[in-house]
N, C-alpha and C. Protein backbone atom coordinates (compact mmCIF):
# COMPACT_ATOMS: atom_id res chain seq x y z
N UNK A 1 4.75 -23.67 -17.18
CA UNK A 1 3.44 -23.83 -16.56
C UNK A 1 2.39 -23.50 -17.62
N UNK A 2 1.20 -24.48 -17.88
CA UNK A 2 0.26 -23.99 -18.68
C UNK A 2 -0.81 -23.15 -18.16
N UNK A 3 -0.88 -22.78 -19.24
CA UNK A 3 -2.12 -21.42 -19.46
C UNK A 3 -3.13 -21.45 -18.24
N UNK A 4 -4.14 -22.40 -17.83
CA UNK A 4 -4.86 -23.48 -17.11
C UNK A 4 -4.30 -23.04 -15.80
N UNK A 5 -2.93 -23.45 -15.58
CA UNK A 5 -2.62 -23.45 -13.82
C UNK A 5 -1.82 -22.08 -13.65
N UNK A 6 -1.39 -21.28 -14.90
CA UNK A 6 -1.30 -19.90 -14.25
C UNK A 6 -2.52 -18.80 -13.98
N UNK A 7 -3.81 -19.86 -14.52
CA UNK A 7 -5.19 -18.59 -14.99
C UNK A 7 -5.33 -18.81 -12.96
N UNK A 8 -4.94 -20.34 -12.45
CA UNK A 8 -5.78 -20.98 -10.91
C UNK A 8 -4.48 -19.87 -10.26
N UNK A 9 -3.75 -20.08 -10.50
CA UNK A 9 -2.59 -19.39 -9.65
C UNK A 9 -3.16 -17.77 -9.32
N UNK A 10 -3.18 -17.44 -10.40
CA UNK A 10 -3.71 -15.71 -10.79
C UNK A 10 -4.84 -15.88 -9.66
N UNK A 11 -5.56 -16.46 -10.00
CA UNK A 11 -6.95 -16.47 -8.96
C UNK A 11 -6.87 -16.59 -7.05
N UNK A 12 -6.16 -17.60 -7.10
CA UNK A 12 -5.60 -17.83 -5.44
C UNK A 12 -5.10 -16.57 -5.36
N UNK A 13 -3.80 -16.23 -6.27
CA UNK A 13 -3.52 -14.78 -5.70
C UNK A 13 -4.37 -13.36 -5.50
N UNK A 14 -5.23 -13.30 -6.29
CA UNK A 14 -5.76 -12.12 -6.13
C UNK A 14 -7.03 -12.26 -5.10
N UNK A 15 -7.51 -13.46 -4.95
CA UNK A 15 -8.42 -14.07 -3.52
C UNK A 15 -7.42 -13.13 -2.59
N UNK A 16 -6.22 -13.72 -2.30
CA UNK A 16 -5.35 -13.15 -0.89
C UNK A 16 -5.26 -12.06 -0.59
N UNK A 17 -5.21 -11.30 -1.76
CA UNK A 17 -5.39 -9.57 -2.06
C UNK A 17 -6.85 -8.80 -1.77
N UNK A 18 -7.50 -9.75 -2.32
CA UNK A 18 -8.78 -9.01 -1.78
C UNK A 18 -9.07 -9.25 -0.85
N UNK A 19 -8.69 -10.13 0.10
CA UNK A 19 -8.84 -10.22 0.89
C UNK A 19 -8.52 -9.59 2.32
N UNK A 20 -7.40 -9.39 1.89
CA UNK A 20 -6.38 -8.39 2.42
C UNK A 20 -6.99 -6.35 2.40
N UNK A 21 -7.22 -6.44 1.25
CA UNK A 21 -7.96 -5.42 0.90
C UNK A 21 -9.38 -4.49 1.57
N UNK A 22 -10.03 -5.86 2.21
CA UNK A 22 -10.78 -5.20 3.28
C UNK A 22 -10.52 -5.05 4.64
N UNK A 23 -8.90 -4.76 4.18
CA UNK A 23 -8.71 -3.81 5.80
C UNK A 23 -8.43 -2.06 5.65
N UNK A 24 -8.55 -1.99 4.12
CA UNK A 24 -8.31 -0.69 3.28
C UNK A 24 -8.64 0.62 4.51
N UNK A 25 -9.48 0.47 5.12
CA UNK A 25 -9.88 1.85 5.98
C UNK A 25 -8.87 1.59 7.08
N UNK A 26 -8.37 1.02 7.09
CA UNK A 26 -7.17 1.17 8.24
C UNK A 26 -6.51 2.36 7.92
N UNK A 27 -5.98 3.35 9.18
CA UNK A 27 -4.84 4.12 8.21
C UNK A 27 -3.98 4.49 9.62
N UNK A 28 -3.00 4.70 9.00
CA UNK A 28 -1.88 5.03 10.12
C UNK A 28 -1.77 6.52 11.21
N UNK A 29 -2.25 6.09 12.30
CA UNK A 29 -2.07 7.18 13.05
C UNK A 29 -1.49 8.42 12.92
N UNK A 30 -1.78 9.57 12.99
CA UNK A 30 -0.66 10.69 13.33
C UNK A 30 0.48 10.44 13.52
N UNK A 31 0.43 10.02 15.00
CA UNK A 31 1.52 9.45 16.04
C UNK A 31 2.17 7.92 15.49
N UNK A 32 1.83 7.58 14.80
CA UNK A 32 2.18 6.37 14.39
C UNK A 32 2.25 5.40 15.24
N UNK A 33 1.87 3.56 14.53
CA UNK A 33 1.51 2.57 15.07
C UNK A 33 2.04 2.28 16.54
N UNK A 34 3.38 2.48 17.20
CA UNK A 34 4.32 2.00 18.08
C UNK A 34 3.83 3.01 18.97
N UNK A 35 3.83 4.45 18.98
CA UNK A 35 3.38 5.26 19.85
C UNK A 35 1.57 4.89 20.22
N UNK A 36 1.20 4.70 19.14
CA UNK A 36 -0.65 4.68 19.35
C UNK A 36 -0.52 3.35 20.31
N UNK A 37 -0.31 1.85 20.13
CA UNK A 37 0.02 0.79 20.72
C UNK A 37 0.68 1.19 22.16
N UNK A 38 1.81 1.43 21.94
CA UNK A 38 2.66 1.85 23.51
C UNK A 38 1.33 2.46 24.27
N UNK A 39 1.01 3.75 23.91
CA UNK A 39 0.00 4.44 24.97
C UNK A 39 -1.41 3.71 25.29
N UNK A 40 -2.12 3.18 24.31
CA UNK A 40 -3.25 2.21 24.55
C UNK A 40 -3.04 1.03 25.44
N UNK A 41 -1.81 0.60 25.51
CA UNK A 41 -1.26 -0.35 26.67
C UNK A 41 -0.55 0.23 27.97
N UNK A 42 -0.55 1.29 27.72
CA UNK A 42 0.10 2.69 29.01
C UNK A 42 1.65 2.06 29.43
N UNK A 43 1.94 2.12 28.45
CA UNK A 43 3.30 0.95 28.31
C UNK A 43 4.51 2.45 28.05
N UNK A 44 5.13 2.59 29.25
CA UNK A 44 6.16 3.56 29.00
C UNK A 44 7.71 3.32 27.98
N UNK A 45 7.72 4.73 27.47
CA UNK A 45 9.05 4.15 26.38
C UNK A 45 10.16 3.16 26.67
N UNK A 46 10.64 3.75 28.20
CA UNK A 46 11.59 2.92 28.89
C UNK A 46 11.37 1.62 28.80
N UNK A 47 9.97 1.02 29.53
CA UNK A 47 9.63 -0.19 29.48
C UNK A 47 9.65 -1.20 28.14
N UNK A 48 9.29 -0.60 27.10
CA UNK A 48 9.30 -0.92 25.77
C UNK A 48 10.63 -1.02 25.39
N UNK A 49 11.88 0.18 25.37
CA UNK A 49 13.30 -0.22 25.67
C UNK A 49 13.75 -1.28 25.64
N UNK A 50 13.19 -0.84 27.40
CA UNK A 50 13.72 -2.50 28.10
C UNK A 50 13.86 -4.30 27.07
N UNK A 51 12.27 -4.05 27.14
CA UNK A 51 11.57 -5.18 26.43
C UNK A 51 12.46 -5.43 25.16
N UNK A 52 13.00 -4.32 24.11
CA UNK A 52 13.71 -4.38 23.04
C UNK A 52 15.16 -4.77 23.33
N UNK A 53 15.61 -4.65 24.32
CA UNK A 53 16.83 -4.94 24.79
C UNK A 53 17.97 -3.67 24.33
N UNK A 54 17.30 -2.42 24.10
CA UNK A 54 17.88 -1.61 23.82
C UNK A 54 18.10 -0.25 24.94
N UNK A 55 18.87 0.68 24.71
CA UNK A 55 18.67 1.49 25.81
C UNK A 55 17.22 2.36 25.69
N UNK A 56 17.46 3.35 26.81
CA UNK A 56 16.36 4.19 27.05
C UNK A 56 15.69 4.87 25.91
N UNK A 57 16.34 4.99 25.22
CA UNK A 57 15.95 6.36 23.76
C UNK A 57 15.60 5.66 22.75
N UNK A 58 15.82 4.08 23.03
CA UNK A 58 15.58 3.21 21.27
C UNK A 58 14.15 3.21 21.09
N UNK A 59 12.85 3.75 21.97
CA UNK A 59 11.87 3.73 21.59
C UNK A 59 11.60 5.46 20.87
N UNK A 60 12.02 5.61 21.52
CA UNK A 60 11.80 7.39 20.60
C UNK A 60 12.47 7.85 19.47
N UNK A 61 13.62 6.90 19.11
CA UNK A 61 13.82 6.72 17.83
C UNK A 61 13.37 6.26 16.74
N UNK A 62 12.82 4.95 17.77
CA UNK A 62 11.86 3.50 16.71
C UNK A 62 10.62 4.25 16.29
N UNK A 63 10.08 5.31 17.12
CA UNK A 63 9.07 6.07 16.74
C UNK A 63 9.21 7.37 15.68
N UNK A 64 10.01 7.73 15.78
CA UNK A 64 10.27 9.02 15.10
C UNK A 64 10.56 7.95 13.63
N UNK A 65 11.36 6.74 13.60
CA UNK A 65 11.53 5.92 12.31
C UNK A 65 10.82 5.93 11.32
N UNK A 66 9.72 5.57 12.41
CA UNK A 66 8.44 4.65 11.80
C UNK A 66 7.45 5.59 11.26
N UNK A 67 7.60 7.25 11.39
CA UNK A 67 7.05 8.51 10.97
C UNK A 67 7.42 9.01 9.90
N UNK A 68 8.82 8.60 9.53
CA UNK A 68 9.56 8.82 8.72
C UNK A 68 9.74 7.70 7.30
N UNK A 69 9.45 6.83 7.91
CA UNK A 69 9.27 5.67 6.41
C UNK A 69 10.81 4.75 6.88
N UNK A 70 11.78 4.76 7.68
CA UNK A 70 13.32 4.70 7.61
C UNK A 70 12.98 3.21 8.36
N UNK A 71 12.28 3.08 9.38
CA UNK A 71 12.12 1.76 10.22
C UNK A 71 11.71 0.61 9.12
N UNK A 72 12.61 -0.92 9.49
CA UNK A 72 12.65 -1.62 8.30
C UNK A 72 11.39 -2.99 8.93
N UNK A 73 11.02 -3.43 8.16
CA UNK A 73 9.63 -4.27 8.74
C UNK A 73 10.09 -5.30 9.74
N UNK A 74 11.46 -5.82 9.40
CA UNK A 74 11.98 -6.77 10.52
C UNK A 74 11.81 -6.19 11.97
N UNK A 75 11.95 -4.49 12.31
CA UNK A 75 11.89 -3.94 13.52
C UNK A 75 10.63 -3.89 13.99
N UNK A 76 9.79 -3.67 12.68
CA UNK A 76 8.40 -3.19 13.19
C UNK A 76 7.50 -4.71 13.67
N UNK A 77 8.50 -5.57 13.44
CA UNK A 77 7.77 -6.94 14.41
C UNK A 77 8.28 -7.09 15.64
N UNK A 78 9.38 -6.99 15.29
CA UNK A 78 10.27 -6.84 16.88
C UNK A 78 9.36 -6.64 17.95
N UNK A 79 8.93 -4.58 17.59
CA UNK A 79 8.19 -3.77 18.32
C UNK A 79 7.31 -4.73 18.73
N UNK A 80 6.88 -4.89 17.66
CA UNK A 80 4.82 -5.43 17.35
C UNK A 80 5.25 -6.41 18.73
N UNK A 81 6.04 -7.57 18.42
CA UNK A 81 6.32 -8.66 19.56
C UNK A 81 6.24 -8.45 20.91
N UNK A 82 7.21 -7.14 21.02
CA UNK A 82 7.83 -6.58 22.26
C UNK A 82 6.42 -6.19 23.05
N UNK A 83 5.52 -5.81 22.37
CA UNK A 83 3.82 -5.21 22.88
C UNK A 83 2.87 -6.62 22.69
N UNK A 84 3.27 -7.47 22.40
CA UNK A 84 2.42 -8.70 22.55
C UNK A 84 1.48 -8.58 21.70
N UNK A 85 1.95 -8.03 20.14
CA UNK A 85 1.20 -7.61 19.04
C UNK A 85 1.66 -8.31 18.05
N UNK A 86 0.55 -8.18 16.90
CA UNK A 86 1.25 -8.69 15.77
C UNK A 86 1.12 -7.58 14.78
N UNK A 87 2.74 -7.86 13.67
CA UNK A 87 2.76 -6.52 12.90
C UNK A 87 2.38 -7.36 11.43
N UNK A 88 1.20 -6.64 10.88
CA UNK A 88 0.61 -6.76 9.34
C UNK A 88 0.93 -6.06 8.79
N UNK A 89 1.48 -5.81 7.30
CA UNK A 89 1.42 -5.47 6.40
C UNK A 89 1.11 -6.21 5.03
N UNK A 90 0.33 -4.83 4.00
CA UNK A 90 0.11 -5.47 2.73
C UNK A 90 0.03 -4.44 1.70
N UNK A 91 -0.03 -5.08 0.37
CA UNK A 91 0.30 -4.00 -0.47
C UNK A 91 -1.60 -4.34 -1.19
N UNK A 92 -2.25 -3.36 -1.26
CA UNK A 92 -3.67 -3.60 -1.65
C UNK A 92 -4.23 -2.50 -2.69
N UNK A 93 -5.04 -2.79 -3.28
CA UNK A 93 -5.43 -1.97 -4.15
C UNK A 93 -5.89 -0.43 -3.85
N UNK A 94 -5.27 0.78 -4.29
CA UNK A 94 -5.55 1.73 -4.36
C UNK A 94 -6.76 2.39 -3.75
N UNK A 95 -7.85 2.14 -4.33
CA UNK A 95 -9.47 2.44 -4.28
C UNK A 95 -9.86 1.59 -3.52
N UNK A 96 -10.19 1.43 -1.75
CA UNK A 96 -10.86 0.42 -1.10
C UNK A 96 -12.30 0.10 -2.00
N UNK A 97 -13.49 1.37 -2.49
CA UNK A 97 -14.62 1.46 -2.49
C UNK A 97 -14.50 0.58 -3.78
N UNK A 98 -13.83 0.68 -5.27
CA UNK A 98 -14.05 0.11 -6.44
C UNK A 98 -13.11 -0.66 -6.73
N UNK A 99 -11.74 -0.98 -5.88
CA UNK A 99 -10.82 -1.62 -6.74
C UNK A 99 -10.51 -3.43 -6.20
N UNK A 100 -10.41 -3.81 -6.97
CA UNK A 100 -10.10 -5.27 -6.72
C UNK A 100 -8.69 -5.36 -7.99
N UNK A 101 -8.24 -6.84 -7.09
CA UNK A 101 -6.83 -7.29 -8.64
C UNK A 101 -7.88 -7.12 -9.64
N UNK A 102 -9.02 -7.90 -9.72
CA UNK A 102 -9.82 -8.13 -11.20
C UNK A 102 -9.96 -6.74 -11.96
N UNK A 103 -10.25 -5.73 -11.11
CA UNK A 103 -10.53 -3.98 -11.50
C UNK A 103 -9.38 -3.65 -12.25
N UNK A 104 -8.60 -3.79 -11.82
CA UNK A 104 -6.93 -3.29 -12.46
C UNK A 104 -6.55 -4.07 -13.32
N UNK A 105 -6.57 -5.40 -13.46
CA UNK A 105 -6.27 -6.04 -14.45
C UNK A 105 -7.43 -5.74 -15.59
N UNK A 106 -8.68 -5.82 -15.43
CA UNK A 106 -9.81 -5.39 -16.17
C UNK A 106 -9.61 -3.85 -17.04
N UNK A 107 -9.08 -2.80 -15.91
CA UNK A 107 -8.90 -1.72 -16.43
C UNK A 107 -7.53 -1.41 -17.58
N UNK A 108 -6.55 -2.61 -16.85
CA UNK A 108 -5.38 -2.71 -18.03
C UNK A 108 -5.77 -2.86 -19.59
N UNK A 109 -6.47 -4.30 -19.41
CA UNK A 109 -6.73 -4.97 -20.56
C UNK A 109 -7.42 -4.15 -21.35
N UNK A 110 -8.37 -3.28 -21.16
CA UNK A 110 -9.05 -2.07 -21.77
C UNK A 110 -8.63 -1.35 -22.19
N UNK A 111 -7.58 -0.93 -21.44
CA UNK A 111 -6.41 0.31 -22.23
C UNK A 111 -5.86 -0.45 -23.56
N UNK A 112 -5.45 -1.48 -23.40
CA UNK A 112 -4.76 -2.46 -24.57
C UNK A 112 -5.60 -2.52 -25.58
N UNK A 113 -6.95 -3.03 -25.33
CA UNK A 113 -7.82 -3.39 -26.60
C UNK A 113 -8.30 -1.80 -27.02
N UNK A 114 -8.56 -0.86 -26.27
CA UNK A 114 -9.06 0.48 -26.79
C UNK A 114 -7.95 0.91 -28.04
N UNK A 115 -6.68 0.83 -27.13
CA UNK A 115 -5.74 1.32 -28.29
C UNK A 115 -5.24 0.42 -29.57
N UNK A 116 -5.40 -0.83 -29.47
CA UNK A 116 -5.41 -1.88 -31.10
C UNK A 116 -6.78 -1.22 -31.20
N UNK A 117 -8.01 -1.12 -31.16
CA UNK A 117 -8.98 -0.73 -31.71
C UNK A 117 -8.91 0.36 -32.27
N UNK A 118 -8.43 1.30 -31.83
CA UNK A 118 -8.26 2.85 -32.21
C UNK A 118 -7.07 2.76 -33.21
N UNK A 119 -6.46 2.34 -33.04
CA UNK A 119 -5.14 1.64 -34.33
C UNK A 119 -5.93 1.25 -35.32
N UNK A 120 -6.67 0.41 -35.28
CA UNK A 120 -6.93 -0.26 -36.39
C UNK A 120 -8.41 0.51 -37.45
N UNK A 121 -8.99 1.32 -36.40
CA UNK A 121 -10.14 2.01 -36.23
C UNK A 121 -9.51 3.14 -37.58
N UNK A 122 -8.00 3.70 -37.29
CA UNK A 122 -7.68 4.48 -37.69
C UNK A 122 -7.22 4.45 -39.55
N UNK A 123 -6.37 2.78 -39.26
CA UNK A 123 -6.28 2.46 -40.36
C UNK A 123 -7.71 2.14 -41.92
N UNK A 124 -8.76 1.43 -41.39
CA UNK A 124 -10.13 1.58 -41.76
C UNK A 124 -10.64 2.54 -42.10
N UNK A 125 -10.44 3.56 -40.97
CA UNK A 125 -11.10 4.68 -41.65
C UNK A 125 -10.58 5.34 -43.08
N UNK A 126 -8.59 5.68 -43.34
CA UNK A 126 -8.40 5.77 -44.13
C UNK A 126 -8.71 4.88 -45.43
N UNK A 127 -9.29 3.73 -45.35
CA UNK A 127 -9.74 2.98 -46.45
C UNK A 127 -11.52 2.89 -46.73
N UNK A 128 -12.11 3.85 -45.58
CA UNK A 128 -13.45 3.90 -45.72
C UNK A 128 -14.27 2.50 -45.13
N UNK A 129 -13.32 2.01 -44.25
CA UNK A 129 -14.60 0.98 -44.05
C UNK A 129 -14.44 0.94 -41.90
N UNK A 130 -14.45 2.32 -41.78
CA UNK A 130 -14.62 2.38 -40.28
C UNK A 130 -16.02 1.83 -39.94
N UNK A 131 -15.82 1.04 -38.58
CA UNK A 131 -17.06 0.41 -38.10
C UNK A 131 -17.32 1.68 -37.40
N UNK A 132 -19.10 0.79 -36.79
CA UNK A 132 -19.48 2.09 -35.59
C UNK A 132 -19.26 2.11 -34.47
N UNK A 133 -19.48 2.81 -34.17
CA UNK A 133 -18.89 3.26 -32.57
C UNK A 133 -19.54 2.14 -31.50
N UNK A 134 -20.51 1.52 -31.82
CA UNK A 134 -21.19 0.32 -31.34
C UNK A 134 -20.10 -1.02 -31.48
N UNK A 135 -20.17 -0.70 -32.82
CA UNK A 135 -18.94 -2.16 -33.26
C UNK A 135 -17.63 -2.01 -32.98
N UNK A 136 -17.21 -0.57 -32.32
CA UNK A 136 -15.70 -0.70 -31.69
C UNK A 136 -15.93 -0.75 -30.25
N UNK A 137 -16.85 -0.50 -29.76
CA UNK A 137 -17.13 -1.19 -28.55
C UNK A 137 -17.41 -2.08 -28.52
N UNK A 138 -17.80 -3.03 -28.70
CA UNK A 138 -18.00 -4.68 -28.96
C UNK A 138 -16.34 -5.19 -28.89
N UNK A 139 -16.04 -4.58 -30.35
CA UNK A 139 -14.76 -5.26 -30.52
C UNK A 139 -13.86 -5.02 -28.89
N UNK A 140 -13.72 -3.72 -28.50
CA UNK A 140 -13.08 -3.67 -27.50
C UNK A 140 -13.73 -4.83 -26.37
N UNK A 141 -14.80 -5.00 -26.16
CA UNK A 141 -15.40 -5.65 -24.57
C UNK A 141 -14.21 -7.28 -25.26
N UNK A 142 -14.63 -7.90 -26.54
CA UNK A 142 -14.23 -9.08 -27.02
C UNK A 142 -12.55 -8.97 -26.86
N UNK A 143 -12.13 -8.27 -27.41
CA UNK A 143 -10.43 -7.90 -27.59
C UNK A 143 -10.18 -8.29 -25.65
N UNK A 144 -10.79 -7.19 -24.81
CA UNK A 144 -10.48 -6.88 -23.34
C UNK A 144 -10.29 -8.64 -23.08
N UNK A 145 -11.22 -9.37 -23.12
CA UNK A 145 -11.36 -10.60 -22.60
C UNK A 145 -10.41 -11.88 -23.04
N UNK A 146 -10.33 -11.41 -24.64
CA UNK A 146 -9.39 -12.37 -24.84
C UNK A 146 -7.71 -12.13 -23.91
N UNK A 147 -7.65 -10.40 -23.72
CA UNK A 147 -6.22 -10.14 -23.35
C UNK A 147 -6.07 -11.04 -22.31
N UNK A 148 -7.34 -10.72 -20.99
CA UNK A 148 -7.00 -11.15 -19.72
C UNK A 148 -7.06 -12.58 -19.90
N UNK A 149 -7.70 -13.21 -20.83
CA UNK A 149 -7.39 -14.27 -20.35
C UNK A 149 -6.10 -14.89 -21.16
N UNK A 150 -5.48 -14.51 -22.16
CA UNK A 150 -4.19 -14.85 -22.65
C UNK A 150 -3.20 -14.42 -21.77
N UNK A 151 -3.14 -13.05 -20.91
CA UNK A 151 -2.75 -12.27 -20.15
C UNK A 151 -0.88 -12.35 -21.12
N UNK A 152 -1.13 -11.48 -21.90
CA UNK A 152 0.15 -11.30 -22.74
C UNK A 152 1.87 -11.21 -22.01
N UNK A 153 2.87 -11.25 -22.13
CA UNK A 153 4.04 -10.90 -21.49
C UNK A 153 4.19 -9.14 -21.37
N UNK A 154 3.84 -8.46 -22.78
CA UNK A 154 3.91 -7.40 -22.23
C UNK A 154 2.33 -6.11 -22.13
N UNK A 155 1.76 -7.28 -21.23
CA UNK A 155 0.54 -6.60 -20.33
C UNK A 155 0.65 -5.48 -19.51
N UNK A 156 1.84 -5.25 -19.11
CA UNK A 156 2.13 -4.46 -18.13
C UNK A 156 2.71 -3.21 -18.87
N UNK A 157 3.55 -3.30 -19.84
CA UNK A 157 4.22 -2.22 -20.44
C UNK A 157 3.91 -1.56 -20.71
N UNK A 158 4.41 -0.24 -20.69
CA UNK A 158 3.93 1.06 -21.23
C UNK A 158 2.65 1.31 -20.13
């Protein structure tokens, strides 16, 4: 795939993410999703059971699961179904208030060009011809931009 339709690809994807991303203030109940849902619908465990096709106790398990991290997402639609819900999940950036894909990839690429700059910053200086602190910031903003948009294989490493 060229350069061109992985830069459009990159882009659709991180659209979906941010998008996704402004549901960031969501956060998971105490009681967790299946209990908060069950009671807002005054929907007794049994009944929910029922609905699961499981016995009496499979909701107070499915709950205690789902507190625990152990409940696997295939169940937690089940549930979601069983309540005439739908179950979302997503994996979104860290920082609702500052972070986007672009932030993190932005903040990568910076780490990369700071440290070839400071590499090279280092080597210069032993030969006396260190730039200024102006001109290694430059170089870094220029370095940052070329990364993201070459977006290297090992971008991620280290």
């Amino acid at each position: 795939m060229n350069a061109k339709y992985k830069q459009i690809a990159r882009e659709q994807y991180s659209k979906l993410i941010n998008q996704a991303a402004g549901f960031t203030n969501i956060t998971q109940p105490k009681e967790g999703w299946i209990k908060t849902v069950r009671s807002a619908l005054a929907m007794s465990g049994a009944a929910l059971s029922k609905r699961l096709g499981g016995h009496r106790s499979t909701v107070s398990y499915l709950e205690r699961s789902e507190l625990d991290g152990g409940i696997t997402l295939k169940k937690m639609q089940e549930v979601a179904e069983a309540m005439h819900c739908r179950f979302v999940y997503a994996i979104v950036p860290a920082d609702e208030k500052h972070d986007s894909i672009e932030t993190i990839i932005d903040r990568q690429a910076e780490t990369i060009a700071r440290g070839i700059v400071e590499e090279s910053s280092v080597h210069m200086m032993l030969e006396a011809q260190q730039l200024s602190k102006d001109d290694n910031e430059k170089e870094i903003e220029r370095l940052k931009k070329q990364i993201i948009e070459d977006m290297p294989r090992n971008f991620w490493k280290g």
